[in-house]
Protein backbone atom coordinates (compact mmCIF):
# COMPACT_ATOMS: atom_id res chain seq x y z
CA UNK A 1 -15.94 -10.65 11.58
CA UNK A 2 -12.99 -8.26 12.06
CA UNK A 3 -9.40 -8.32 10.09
CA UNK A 4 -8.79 -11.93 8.83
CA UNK A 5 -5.16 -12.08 8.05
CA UNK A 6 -4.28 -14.71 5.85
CA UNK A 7 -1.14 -13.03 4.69
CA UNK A 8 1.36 -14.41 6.85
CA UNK A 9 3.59 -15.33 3.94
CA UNK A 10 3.99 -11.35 3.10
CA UNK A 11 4.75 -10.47 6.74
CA UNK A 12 3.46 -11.43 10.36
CA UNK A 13 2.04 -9.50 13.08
CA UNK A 14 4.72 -9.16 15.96
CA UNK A 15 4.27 -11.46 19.17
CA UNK A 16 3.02 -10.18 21.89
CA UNK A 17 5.67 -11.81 24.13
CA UNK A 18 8.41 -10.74 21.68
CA UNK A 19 7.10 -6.94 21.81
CA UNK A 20 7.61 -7.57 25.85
CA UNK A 21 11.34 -8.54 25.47
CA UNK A 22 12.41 -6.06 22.97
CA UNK A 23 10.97 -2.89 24.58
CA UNK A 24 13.45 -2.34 27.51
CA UNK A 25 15.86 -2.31 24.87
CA UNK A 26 14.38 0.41 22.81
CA UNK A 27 13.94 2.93 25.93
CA UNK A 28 15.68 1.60 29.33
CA UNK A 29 18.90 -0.50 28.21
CA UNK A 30 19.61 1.41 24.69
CA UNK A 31 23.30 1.43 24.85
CA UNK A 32 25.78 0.70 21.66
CA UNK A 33 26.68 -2.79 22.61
CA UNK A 34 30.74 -1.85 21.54
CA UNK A 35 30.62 0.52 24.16
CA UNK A 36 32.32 -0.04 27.24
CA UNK A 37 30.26 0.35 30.09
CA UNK A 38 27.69 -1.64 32.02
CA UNK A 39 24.49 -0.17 30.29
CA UNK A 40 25.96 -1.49 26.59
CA UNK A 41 27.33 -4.61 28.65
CA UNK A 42 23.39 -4.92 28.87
CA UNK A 43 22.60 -4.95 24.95
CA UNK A 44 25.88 -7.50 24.98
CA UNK A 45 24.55 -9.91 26.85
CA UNK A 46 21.37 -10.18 24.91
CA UNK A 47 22.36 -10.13 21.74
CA UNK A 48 24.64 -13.30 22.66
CA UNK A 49 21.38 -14.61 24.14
CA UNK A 50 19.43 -14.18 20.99
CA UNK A 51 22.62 -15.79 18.69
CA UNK A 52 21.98 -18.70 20.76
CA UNK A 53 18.50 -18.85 20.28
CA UNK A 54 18.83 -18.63 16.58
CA UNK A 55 21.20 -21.17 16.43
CA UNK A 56 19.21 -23.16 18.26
CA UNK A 57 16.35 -23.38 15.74
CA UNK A 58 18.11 -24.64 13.37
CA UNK A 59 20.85 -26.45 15.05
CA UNK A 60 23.67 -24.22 14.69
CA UNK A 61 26.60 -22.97 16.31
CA UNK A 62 26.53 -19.85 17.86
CA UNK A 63 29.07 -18.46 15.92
CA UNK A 64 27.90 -19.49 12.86
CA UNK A 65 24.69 -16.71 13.02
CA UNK A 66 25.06 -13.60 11.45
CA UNK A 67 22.64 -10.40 11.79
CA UNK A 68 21.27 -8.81 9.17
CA UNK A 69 18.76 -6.26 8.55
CA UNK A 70 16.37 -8.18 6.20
CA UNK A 71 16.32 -11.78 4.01
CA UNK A 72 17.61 -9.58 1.02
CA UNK A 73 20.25 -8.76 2.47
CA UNK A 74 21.42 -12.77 3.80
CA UNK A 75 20.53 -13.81 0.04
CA UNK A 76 22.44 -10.93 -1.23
CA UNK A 77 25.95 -11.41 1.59
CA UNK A 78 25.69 -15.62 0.82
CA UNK A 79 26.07 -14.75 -2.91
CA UNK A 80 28.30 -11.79 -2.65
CA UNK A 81 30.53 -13.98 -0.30
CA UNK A 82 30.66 -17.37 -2.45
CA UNK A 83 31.91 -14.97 -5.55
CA UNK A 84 34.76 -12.88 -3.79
CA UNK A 85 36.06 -15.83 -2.11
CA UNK A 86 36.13 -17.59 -5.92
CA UNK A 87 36.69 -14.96 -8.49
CA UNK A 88 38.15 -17.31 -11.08
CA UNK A 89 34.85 -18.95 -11.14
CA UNK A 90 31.61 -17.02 -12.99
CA UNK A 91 28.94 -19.23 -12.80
CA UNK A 92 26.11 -19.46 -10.48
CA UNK A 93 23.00 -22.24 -10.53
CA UNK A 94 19.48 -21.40 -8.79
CA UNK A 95 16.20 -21.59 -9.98
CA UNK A 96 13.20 -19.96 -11.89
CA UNK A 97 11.02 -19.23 -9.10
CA UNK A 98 13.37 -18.24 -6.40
CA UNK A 99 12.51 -14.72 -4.83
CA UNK A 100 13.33 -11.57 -6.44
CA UNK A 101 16.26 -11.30 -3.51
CA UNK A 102 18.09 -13.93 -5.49
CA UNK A 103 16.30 -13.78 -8.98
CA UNK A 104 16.88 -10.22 -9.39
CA UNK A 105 20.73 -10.25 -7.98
CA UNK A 106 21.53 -13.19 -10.68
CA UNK A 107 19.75 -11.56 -13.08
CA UNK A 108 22.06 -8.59 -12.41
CA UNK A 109 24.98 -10.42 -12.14
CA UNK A 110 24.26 -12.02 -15.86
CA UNK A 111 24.51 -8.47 -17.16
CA UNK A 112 27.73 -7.86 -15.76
CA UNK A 113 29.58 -11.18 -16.90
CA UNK A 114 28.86 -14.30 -14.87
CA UNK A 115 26.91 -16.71 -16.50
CA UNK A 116 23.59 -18.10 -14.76
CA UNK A 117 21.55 -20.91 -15.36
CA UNK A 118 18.01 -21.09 -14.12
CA UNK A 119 16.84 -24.45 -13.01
CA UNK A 120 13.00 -25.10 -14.47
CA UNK A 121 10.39 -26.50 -12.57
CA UNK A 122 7.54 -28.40 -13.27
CA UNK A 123 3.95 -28.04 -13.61
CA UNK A 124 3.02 -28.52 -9.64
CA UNK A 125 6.26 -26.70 -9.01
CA UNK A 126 8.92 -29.62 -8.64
CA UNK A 127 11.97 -28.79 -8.91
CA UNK A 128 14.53 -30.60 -11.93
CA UNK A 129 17.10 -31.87 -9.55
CA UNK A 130 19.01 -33.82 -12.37
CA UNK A 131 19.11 -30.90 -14.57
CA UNK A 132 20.56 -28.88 -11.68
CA UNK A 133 23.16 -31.57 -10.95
CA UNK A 134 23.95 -31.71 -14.97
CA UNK A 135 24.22 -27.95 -14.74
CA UNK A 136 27.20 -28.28 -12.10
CA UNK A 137 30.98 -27.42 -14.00
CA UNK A 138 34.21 -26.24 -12.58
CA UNK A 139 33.15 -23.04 -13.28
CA UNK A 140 30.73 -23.34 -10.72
CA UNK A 141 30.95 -20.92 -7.63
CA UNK A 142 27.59 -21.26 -5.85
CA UNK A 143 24.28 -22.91 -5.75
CA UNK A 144 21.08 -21.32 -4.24
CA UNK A 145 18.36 -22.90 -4.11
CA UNK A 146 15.28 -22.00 -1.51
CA UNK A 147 14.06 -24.70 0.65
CA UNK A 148 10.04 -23.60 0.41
CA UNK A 149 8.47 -20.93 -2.50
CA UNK A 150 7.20 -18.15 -1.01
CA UNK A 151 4.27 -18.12 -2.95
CA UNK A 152 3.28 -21.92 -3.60
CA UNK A 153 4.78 -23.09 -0.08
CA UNK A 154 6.28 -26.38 -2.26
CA UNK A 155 9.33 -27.61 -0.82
CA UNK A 156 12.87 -28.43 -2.37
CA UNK A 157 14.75 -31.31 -1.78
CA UNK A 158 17.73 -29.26 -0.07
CA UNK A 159 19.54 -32.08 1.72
CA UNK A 160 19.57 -34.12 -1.54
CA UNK A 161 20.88 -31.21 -4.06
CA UNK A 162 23.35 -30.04 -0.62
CA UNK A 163 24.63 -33.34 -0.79
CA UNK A 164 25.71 -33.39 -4.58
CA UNK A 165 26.67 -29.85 -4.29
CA UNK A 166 28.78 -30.05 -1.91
CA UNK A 167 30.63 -33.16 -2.90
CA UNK A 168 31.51 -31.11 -6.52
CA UNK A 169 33.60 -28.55 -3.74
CA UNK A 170 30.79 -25.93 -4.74
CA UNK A 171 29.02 -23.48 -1.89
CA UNK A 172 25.32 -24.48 -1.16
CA UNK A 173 23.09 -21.57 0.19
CA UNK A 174 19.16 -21.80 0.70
CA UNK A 175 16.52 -19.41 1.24
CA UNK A 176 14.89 -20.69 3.98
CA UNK A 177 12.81 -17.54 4.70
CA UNK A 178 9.50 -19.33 4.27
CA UNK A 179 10.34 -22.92 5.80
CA UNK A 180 11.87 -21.34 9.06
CA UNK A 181 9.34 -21.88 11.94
CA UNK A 182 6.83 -23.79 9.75
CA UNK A 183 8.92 -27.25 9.52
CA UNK A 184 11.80 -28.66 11.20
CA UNK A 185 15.01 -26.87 9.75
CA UNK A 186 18.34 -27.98 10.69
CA UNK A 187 21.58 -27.26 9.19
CA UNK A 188 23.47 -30.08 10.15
CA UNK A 189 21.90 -32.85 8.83
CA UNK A 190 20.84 -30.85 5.62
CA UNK A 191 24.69 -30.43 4.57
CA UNK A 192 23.90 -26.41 3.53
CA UNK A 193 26.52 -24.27 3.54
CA UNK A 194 24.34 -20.98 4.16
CA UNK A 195 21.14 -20.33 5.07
CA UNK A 196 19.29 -17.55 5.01
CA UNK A 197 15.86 -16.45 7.50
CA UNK A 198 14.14 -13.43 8.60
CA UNK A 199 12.18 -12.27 11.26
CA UNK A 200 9.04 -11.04 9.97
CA UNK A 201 7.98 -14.26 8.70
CA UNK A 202 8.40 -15.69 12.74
CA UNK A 203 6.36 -12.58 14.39
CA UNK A 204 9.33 -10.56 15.24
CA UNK A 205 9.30 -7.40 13.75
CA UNK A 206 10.98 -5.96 9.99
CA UNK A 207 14.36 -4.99 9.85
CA UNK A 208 16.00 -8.26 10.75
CA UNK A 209 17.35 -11.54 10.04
CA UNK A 210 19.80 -13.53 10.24
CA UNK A 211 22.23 -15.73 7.51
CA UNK A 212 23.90 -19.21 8.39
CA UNK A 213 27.51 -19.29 7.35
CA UNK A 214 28.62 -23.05 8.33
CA UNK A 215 32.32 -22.98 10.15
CA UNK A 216 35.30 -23.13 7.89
CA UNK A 217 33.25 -21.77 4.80
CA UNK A 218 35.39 -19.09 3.20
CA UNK A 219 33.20 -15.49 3.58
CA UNK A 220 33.75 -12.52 2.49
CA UNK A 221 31.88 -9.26 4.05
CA UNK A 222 29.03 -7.51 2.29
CA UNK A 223 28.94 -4.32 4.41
CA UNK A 224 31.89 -2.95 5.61
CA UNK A 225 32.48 -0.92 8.31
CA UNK A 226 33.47 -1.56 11.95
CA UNK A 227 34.36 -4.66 13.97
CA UNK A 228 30.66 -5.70 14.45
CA UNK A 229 29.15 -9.37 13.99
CA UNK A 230 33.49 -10.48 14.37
CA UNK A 231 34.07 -8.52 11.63
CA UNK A 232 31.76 -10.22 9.54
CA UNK A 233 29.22 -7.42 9.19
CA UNK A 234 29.59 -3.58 9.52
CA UNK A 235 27.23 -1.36 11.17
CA UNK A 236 25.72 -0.74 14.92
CA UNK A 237 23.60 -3.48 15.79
CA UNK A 238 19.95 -3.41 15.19
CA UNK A 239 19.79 -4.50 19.38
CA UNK A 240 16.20 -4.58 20.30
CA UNK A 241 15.00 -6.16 16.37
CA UNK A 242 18.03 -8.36 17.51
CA UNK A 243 16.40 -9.36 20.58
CA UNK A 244 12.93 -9.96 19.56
CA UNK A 245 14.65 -12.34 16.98
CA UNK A 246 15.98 -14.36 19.28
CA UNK A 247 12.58 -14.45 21.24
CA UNK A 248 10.70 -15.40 18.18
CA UNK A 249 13.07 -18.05 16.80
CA UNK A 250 12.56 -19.88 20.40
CA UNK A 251 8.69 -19.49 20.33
CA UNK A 252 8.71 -20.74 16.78
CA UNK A 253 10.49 -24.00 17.63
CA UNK A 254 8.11 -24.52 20.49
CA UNK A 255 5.05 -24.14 17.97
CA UNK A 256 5.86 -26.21 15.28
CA UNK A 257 3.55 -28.92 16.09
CA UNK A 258 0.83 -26.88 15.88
CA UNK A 259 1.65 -25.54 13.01
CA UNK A 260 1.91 -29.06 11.05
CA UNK A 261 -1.45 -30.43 12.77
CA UNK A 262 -3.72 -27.57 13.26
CA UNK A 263 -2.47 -24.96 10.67
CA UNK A 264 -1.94 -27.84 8.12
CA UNK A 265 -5.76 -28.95 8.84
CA UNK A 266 -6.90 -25.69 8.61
CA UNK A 267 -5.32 -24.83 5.12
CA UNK A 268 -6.59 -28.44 3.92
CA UNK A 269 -9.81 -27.48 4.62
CA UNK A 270 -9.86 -24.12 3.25
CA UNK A 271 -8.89 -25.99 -0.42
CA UNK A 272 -11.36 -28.20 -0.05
CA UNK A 273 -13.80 -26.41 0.49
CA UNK A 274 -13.46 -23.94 -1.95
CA UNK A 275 -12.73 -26.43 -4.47
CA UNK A 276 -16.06 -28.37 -4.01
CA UNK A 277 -17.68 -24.66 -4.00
CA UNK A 278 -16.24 -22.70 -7.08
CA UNK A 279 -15.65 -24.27 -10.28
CA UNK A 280 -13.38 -24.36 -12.66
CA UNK A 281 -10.46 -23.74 -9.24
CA UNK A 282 -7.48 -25.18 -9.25
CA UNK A 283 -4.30 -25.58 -6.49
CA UNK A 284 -1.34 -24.29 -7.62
CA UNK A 285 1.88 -26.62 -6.84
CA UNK A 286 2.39 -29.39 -5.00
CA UNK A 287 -0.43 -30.18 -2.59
CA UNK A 288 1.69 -33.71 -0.85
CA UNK A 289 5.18 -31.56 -0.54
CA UNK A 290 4.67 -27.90 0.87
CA UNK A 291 4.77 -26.57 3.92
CA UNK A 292 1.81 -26.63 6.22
CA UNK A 293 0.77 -23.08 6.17
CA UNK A 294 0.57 -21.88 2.58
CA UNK A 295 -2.47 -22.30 -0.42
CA UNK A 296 -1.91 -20.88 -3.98
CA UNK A 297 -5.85 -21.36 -5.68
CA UNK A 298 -6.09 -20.42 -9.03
CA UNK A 299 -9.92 -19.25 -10.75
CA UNK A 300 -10.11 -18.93 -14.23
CA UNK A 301 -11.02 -16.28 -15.91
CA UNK A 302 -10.86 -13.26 -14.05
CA UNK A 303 -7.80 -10.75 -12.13
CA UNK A 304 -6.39 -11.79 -9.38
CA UNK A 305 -6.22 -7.71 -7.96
CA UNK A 306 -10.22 -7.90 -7.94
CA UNK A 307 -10.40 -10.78 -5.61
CA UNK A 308 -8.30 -9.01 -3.41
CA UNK A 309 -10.03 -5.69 -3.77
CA UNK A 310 -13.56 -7.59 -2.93
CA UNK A 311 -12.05 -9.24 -0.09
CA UNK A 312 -10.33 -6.25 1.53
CA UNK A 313 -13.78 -4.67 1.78
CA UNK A 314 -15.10 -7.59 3.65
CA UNK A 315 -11.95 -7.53 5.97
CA UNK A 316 -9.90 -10.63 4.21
CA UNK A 317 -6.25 -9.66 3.71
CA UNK A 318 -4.33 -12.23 1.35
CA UNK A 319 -2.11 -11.38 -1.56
CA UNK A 320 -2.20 -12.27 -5.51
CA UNK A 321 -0.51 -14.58 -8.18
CA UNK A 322 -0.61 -11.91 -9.92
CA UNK A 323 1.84 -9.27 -10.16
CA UNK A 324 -0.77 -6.43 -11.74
CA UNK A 325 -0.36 -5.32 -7.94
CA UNK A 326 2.72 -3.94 -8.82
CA UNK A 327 1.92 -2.15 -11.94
CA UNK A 328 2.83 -5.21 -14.71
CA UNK A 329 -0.06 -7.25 -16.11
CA UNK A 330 2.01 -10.34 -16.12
CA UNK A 331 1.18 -12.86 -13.77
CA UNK A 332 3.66 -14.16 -11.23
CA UNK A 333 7.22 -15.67 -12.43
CA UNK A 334 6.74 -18.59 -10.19
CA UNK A 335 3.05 -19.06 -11.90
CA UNK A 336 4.95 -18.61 -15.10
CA UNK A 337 7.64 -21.17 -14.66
CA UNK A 338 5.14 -23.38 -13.90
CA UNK A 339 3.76 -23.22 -16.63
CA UNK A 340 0.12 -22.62 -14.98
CA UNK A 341 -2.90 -21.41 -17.75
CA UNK A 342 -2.16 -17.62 -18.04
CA UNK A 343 -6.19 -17.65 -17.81
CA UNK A 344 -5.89 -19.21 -14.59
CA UNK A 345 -2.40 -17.78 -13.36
CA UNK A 346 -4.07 -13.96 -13.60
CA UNK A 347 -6.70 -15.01 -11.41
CA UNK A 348 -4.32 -16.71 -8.80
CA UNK A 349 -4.34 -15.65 -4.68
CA UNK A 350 -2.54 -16.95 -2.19
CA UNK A 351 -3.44 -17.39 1.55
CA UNK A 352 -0.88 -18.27 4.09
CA UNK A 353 -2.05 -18.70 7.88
CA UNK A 354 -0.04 -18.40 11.08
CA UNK A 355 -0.74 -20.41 14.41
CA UNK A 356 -3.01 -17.03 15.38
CA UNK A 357 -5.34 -17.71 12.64
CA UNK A 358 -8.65 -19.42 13.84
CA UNK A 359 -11.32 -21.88 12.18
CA UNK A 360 -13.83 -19.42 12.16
CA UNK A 361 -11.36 -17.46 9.77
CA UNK A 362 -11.32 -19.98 7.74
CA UNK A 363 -15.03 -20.71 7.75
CA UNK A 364 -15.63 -16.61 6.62
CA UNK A 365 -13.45 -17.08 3.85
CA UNK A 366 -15.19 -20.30 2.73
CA UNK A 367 -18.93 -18.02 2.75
CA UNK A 368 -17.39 -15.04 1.02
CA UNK A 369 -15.21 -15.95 -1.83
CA UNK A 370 -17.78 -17.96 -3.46
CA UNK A 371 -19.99 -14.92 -4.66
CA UNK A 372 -17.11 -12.99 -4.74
CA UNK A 373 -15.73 -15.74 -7.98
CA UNK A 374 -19.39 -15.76 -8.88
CA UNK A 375 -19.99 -12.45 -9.07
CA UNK A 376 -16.15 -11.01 -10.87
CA UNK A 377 -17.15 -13.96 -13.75
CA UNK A 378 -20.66 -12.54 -14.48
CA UNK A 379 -18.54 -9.14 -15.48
CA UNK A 380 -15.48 -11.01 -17.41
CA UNK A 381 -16.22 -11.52 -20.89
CA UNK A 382 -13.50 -14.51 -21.13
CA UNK A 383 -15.67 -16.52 -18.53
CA UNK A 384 -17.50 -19.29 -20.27
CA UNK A 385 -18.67 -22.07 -18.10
């Protein structure tokens, strides 16, 4: 067996078919679309193109897509924007296990004077909507809430807390990096005010994405600079990324079936079976309200950063609970917020498929974690069974 990538919720590999339509635009057609001649009339055209197919994946207006260069960025522009449009107000609502694009701005924002309340969840990773709504005051400038974790896949009732939201005359934005192209996402009949996605989630490549500002919302600019995105966003535009965005948003819509029958089957199965196969396992999150794609599986006892060390040598790519990755030996904040055994939390990976991924991936996975479990607990000395 050669590279099983089961990773997808890190990053995805680019299309093949996007690749096609963004190379002319990195070496025939590579013209500054401001520019006044026919070659940057070229770049023009398809950037309007792409807009359109953005918009069309999640039911927007052209007009209301924005182009970024990364998620971060959207999360950090929809906040930015909600607070200079409403600088009497200093208080901003999201949650405990939002990404570090909105945990970490908050959490900066908190040191320099606005006040920010963290919504809890619960133990599978629910989200306290009536706390939330209790949370709301006059104060209030912004709500952001994302519509699927990116490391439990467990959704958020958007349209419900969009609806109360925006009632109260507060902004709504959501995180939608990991729902985009994995469930049906439309703006309209969720009520959100923003919205942010990004294109190496959808197989297009890093270095773009795009944020949902709904028509008539007040919004202030992030990067400033020249006349680009009407005004809306400084800086040349990222034209060929911009391209193979559009290309991937319109393949994504056309493979979300699959996605919620095959891919959804698949990552059943993969639980299952490793469930029935290595005790003392345990799903973390939701398993009735997530999207298809994503498994969080707790083992107790031992580091999550072996597992993945043990499966990188057999060719398994997936990603960790755990933070220790990243130099801390605290296990994940969304593990954390849930409340999840810190036994079981450290020894937490996550495997997220895309509509490339194949049975027979799933099958290797099933033979090769087993003694992998079996053989990390034999070495821990907290393992008792």
């Amino acid at each position: 067996m050669k590279l099983v990538y089961a990773d997808n919720n890190a990053t995805t590999q680019i299309d093949s078919i996007v690749l096609d339509e963004m190379l002319p635009f990195l070496k025939e057609y590579y013209g500054n679309p401001s520019s006044m001649y026919g070659l940057a009339e070229k770049s023009g055209t398809k950037i309007k193109e792409a807009r359109q197919r953005v918009a069309a994946l999640i039911n927007a207006s052209e007009d209301e897509i924005i182009f970024t260069s990364c998620g971060t960025e959207s999360n950090n522009t929809a906040v930015h924007a909600a607070l200079e449009k409403q600088p009497e107000k200093k208080h901003i609502i999201t949650t405990r296990v939002e990404h570090p694009a909105i945990k970490s701005l908050c959490e900066r924002l908190a040191r320099n004077g606005y006040r920010v309340t963290f919504v809890p969840v619960d133990k599978k990773g629910n989200l306290d909507t009536q706390l939330l709504f209790k949370s709301i005051t006059k104060d209030t400038a912004i709500v952001s809430v994302m519509w699927a974790n990116n490391e439990t896949g467990v959704l958020f009732p958007v349209q419900e807390i969009a609806e109360d939201v925006r009632k109260k005359g507060i902004v709504f934005h959501t995180d939608a990096v990991q729902a985009v192209g994995k469930i049906p996402v439309d703006v309209k009949s969720a009520g959100v005010d923003m919205l942010t996605l990004s294109g190496h989630k959808i197989h297009a490549p890093k270095g773009v994405a795009a944020l949902y500002v709904r028509k008539g919302l007040p919004f202030a600019s992030y990067l400033i600079g020249g006349h680009q995105e009407r005004g809306r966003r400084g800086g040349t535009e990222n034209v060929a990324s911009i391209v193979a965005l559009g290309k991937a948003c319109q393949l994504a819509g056309s493979r979300l079936e699959v996605m919620n029958t095959k891919i959804r089957a698949m990552r059943d199965r993969l639980e299952n079976e490793l469930l029935e196969k290595i005790p003392n396992s345990a799903i973390n999150g939701n398993r009735e309200n997530r999207v298809p794609s994503t498994t969080n599986v707790g083992f107790n006892s031992i580091e999550g950063e072996a597992i993945l060390l043990m499966l990188d040598q057999l060719g398994i790519c997936a990603s960790s609970g755990s933070a220790c990755t990243s130099g801390s030996l605290e296990p994940s904040h969304v593990l954390r917020a849930m409340n999840v055994p810190f036994t079981s939390a450290h020894g937490s990976v996550r495997f997220s498929f895309s509509t490339y991924n194949e049975e027979k991936e799933v099958d290797y996975i099933v033979e090769k974690l087993p003694p992998i479990i079996a053989r990390l607990r034999e070495l821990s000395p907290f393992w008792k069974q």
